[in-house]
Protein backbone atom coordinates (compact mmCIF):
# COMPACT_ATOMS: atom_id res chain seq x y z
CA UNK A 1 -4.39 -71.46 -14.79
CA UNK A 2 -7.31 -73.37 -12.71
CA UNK A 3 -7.96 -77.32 -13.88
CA UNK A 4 -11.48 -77.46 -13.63
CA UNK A 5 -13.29 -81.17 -12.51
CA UNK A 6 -17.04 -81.97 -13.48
CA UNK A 7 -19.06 -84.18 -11.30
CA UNK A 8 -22.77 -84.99 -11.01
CA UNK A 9 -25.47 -86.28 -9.04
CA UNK A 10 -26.42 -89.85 -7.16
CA UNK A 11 -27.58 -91.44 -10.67
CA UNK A 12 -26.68 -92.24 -13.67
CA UNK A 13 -28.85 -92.10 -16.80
CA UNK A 14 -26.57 -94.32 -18.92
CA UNK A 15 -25.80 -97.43 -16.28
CA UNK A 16 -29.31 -99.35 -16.34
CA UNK A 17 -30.70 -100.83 -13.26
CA UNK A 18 -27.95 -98.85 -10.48
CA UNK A 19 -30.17 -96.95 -8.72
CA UNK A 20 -28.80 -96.20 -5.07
CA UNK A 21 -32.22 -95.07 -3.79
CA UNK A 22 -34.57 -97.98 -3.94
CA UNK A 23 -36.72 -97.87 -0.78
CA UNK A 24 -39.23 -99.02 1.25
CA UNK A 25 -41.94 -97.27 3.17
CA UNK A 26 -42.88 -97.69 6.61
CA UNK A 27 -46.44 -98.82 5.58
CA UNK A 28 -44.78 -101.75 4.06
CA UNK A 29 -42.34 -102.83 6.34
CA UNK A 30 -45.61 -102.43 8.75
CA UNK A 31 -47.27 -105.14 6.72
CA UNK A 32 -44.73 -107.75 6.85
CA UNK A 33 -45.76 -108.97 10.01
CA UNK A 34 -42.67 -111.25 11.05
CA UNK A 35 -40.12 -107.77 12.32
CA UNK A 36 -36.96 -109.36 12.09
CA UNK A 37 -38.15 -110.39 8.40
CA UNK A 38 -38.93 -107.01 7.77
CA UNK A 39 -35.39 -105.94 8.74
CA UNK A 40 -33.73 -108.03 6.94
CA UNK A 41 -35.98 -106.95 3.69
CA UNK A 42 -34.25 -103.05 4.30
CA UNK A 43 -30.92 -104.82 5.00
CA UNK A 44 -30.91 -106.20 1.86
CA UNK A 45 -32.47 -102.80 0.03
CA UNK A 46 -29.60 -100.91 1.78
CA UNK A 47 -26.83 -103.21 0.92
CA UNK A 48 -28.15 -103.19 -2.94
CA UNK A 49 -27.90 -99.29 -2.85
CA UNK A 50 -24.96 -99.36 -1.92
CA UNK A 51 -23.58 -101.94 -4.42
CA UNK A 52 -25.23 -99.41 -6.64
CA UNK A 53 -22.88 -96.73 -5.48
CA UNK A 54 -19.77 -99.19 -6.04
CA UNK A 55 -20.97 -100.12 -9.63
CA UNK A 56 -21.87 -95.83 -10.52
CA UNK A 57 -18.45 -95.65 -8.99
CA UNK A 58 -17.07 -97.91 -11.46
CA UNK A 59 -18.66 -96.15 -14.25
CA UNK A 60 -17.49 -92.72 -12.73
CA UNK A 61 -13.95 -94.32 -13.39
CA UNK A 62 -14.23 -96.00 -16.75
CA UNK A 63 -15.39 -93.07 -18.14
CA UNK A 64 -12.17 -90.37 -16.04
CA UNK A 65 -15.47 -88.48 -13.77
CA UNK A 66 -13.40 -87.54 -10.57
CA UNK A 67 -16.27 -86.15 -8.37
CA UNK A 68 -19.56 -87.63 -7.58
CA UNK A 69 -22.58 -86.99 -4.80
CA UNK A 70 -24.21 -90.02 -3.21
CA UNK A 71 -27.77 -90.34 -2.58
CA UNK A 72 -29.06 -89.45 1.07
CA UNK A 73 -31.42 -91.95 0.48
CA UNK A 74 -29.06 -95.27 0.47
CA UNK A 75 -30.98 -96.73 3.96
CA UNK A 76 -34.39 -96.75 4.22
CA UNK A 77 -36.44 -95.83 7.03
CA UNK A 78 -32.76 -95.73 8.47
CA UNK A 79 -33.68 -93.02 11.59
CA UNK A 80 -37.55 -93.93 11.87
CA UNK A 81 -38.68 -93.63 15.63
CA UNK A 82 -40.18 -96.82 15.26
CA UNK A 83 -36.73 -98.39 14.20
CA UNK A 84 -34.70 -96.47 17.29
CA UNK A 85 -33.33 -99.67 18.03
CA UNK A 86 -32.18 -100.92 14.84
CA UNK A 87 -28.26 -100.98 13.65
CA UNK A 88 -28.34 -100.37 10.56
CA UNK A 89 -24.54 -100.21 10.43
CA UNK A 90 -23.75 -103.38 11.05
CA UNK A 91 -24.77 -105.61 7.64
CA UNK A 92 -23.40 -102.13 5.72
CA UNK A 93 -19.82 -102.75 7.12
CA UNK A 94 -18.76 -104.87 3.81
CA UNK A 95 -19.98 -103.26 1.43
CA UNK A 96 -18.76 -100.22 2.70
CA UNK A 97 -15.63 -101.27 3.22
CA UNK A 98 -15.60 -102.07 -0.75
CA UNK A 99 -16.18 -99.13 -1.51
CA UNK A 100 -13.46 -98.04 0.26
CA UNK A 101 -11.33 -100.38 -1.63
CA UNK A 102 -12.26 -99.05 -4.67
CA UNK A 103 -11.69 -95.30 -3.83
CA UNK A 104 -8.27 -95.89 -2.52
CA UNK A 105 -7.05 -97.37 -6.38
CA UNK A 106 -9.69 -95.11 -7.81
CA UNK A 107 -9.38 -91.70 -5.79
CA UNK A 108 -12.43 -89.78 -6.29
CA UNK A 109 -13.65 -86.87 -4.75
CA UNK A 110 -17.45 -88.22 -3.12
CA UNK A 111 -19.70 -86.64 -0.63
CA UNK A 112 -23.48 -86.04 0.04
CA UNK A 113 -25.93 -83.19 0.62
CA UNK A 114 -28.59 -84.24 2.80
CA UNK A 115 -32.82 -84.00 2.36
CA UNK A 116 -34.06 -80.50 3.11
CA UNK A 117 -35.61 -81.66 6.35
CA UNK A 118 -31.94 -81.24 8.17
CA UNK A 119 -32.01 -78.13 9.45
CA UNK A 120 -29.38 -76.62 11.77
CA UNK A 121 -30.88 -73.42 12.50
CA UNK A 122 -34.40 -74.61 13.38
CA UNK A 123 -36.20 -73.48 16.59
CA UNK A 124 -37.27 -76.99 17.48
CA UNK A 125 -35.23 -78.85 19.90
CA UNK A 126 -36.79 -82.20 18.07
CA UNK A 127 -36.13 -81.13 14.73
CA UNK A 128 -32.36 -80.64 15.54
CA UNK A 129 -32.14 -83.39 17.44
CA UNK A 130 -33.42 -85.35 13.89
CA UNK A 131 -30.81 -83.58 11.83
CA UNK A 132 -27.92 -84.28 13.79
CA UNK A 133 -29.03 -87.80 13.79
CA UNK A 134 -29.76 -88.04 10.12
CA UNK A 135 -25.87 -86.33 9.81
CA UNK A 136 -24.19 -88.56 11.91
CA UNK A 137 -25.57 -91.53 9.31
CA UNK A 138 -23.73 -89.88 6.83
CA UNK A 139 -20.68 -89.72 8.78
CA UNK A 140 -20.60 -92.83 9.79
CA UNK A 141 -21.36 -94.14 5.93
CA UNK A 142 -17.92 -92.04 5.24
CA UNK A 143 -16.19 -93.59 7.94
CA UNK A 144 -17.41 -96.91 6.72
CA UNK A 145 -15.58 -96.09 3.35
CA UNK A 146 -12.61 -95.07 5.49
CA UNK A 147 -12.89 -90.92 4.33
CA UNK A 148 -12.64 -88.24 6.25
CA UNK A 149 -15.39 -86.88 6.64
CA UNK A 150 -14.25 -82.94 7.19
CA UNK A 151 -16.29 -80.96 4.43
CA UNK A 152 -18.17 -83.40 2.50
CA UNK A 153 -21.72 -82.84 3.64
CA UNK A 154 -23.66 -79.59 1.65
CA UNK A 155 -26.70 -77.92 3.61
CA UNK A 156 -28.60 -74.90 3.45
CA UNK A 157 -28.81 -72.35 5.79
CA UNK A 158 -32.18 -73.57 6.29
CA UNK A 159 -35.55 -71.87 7.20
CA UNK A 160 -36.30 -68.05 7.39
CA UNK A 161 -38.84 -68.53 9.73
CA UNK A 162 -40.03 -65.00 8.91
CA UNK A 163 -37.39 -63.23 10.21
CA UNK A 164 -34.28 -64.04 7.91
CA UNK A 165 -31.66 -62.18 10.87
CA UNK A 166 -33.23 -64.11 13.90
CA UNK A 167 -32.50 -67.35 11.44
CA UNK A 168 -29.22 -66.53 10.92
CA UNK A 169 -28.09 -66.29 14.50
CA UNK A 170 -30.38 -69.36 14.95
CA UNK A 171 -28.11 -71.20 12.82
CA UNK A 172 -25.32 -69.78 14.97
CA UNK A 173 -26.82 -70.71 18.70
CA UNK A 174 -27.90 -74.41 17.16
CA UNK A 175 -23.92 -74.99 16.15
CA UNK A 176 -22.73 -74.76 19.59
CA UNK A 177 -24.85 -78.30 20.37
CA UNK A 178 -23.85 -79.67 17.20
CA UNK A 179 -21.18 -82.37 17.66
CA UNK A 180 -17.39 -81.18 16.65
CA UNK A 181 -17.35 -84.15 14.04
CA UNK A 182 -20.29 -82.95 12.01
CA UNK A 183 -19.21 -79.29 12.39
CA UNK A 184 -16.02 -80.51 10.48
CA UNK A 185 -18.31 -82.37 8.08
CA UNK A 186 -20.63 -79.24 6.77
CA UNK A 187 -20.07 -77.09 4.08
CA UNK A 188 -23.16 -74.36 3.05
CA UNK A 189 -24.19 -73.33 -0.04
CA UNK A 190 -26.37 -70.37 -0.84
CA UNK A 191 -30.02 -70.92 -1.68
CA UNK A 192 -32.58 -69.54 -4.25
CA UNK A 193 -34.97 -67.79 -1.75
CA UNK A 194 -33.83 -66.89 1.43
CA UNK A 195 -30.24 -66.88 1.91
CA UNK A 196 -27.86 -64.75 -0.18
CA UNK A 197 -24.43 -65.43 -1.10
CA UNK A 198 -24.01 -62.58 1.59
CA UNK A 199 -26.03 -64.07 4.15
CA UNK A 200 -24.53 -67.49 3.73
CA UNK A 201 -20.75 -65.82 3.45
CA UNK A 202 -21.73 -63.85 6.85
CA UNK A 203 -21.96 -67.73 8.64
CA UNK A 204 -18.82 -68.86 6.76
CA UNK A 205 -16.66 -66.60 7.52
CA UNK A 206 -18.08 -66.44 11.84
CA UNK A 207 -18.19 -70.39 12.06
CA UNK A 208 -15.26 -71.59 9.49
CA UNK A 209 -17.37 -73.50 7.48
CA UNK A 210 -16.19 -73.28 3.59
CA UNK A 211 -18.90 -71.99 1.28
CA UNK A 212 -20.24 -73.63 -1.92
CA UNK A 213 -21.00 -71.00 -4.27
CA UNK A 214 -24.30 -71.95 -6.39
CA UNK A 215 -24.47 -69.85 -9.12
CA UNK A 216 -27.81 -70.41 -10.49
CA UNK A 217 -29.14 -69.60 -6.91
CA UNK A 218 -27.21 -66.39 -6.65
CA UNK A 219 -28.79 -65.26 -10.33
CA UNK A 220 -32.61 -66.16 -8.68
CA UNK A 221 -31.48 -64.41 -5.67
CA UNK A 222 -29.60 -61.87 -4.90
CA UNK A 223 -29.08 -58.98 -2.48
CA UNK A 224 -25.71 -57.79 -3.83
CA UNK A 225 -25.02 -59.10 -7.32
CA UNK A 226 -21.30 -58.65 -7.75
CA UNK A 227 -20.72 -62.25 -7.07
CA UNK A 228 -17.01 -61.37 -8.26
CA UNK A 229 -16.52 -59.05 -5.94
CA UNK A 230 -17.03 -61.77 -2.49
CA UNK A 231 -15.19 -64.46 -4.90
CA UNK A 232 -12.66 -64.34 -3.39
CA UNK A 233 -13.81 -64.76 0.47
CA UNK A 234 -15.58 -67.42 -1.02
CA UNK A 235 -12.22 -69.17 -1.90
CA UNK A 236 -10.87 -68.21 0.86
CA UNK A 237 -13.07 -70.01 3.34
CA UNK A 238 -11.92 -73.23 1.63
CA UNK A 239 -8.48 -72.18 2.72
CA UNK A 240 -8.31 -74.72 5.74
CA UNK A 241 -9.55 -77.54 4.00
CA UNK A 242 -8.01 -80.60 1.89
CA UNK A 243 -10.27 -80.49 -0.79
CA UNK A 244 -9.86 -78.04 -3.80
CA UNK A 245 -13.32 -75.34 -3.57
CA UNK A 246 -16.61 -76.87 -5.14
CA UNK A 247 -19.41 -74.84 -6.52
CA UNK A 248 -22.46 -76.04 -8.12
CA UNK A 249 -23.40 -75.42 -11.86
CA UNK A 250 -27.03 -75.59 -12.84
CA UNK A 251 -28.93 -73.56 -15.40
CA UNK A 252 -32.93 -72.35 -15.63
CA UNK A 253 -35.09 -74.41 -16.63
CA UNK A 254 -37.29 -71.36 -18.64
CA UNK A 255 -37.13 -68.11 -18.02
CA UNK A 256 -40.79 -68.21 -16.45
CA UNK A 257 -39.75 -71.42 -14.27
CA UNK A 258 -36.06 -69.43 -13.56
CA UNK A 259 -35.81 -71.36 -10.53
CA UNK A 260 -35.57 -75.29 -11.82
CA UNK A 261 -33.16 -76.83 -12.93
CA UNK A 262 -32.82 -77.90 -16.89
CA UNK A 263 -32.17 -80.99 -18.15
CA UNK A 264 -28.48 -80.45 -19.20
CA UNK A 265 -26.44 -77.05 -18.65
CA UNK A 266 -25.86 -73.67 -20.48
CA UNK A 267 -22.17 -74.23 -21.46
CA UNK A 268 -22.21 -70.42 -22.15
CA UNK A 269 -23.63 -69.75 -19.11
CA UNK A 270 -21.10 -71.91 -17.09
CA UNK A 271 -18.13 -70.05 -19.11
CA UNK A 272 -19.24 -66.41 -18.11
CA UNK A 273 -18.75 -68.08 -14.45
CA UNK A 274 -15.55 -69.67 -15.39
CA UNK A 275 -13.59 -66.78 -17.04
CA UNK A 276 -14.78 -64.32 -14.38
CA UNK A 277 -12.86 -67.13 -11.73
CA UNK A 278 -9.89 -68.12 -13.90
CA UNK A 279 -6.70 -67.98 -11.79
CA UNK A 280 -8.04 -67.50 -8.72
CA UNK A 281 -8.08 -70.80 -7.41
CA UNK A 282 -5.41 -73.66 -8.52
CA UNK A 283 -8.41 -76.32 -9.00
CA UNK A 284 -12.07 -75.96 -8.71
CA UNK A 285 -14.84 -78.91 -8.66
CA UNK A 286 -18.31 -78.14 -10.06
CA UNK A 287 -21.47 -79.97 -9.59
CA UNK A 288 -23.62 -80.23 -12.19
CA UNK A 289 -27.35 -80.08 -11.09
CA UNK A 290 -28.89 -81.35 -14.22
CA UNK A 291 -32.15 -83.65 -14.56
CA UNK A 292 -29.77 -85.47 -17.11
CA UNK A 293 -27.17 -86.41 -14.48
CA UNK A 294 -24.00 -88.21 -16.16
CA UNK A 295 -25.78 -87.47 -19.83
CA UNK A 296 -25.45 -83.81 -18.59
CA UNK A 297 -21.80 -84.27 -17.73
CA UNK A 298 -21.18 -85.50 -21.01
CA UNK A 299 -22.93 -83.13 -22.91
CA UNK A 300 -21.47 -80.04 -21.59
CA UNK A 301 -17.74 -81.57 -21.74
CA UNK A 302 -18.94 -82.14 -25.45
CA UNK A 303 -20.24 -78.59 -25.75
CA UNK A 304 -17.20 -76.87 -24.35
CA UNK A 305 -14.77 -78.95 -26.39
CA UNK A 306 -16.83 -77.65 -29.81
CA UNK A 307 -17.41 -73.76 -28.87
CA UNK A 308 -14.77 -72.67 -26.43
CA UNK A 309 -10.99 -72.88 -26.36
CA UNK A 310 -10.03 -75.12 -23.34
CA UNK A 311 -7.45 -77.77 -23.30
CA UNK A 312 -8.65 -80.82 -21.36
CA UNK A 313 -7.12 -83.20 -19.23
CA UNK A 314 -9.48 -86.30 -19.87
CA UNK A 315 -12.63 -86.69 -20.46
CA UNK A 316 -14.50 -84.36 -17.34
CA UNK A 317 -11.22 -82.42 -16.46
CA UNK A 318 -9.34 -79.03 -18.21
CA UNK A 319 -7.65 -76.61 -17.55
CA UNK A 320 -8.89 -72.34 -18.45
């Protein structure tokens, strides 16, 4: 038996006016021309995402959804090198501490996967130096919400930078100047183009990091396609960590456009992953990657409840 837990993405479609990424360029913070003004105007964008977050939360709980991904995008202009000297922290610390409060009566699984521009296997000094900035604001946001922060951060590999090898041991060289804390942070999940579930299982396995199997990436790209046959090393590089493995669930948009996502997901497609895993794992938490978000969540609980023989749990958990 494995209990199975949905979760989506950073928005919902059904709470109205909640969005955690509301924003402000630096073009317009540029044309207020009183600074500390200006500040204050993000202050107060940042503090409203985030009291988005707490209300999605909220909703997450009303309606039994146990895992959920925050936006990347909940301070603006937060590591701009015109803003070096800004602490952006400081006028999060209540909010974020709410937050906190609501997760410990409300446990919920919660963690982020940063913009593609962090990359930890770049060649650029600078562009590293970026990343582990931009991933140390996410660590401190957990902190802020009093988590631990070990394994709640999805990346890529990153670029192939025409030689997908060189990349890969990249990656490797560029961990050994990434701070311990954010080591313990990452998890990796294989992408559509460059890096196989091979390739990505190959850093995994060297560096400890636990792997999030994406199964719609693995069907765009492949090298070896017996996904069942690495399942489980893929479990077992969760092995060291509190939290039960997570995978992410998408499905194609078209068969022409294989590579986007769809509005909602394939519940037969998500079952042909399911029974191929079934046992394996006591508990395993899937991210839907849907254009639909929570709608998408509730559609495919809907769908599998009709066609296929599961027993649920609530209303985003069962068991197979």
């Amino acid at each position: 038996m494995t209990i199975v837990r949905l979760g989506y993405v950073a928005m919902s479609m059904n709470l109205k006016n909640a969005s955690p990424s509301q924003t402000m360029t630096f073009k317009q913070f540029s044309a207020i021309k009183d600074r500390e003004a200006a500040i204050a105007r993000l202050e107060r964008i940042a503090v409203s995402n985030l009291e988005n977050c707490l209300r999605l939360l909220k909703h997450n709980a009303a309606h039994d959804i146990h895992f959920f991904r925050f936006s990347s995008r909940l301070i603006p202009l937060a590591n701009h090198e015109e803003l070096s000297n800004w602490k952006y922290m400081r006028p999060l610390k209540d909010v974020l501490s709410r937050i906190g409060d609501f997760l410990d009566e409300h446990p919920m699984r919660v963690d982020f996967h940063p913009d593609h521009f962090v990359l930890l296997n770049t060649p650029k000094v600078d562009t590293l130096n970026m990343s582990i900035k931009t991933l140390a604001m996410h660590e401190a946001l957990l902190k802020g919400m009093r988590l631990n922060p070990a394994h709640r951060c999805v990346l890529h590999v990153g670029g192939g930078y025409d030689d997908k090898e060189k990349a890969l041991e990249q990656f490797i060289h560029n961990w050994g100047f990434t701070p311990s804390g954010i080591q313990q942070m990452i998890i990796l999940e294989n992408d559509d183009t460059t890096f196989t579930l091979d390739d990505t299982l190959y850093l995994c396995e060297k560096l400890g990091i636990p792997l999030v199997f994406d199964y719609h990436h693995h069907l765009a790209n492949f090298g070896n396609d017996n996904w069942i046959g690495q399942w489980e090393r893929v479990a077992a590089t969760w092995n060291h960590s509190e939290l039960p493995v997570k995978m992410h669930i998408s499905s194609p948009k078209s068969d022409k456009d294989f590579r986007a996502h769809a509005d909602n997901i394939d519940a037969d497609m998500f079952m042909e992953f399911l029974k191929n895993i079934k046992g394996s794992v006591p508990e395993i938490h899937c991210m839907i990657e849907a254009k639909m978000k929570d709608s998408a969540l509730f559609k495919l609980a809907e769908d599998l409840r009709m066609n296929h023989n599961l027993t649920f749990i609530d209303q985003s958990s069962f068991e197979i």
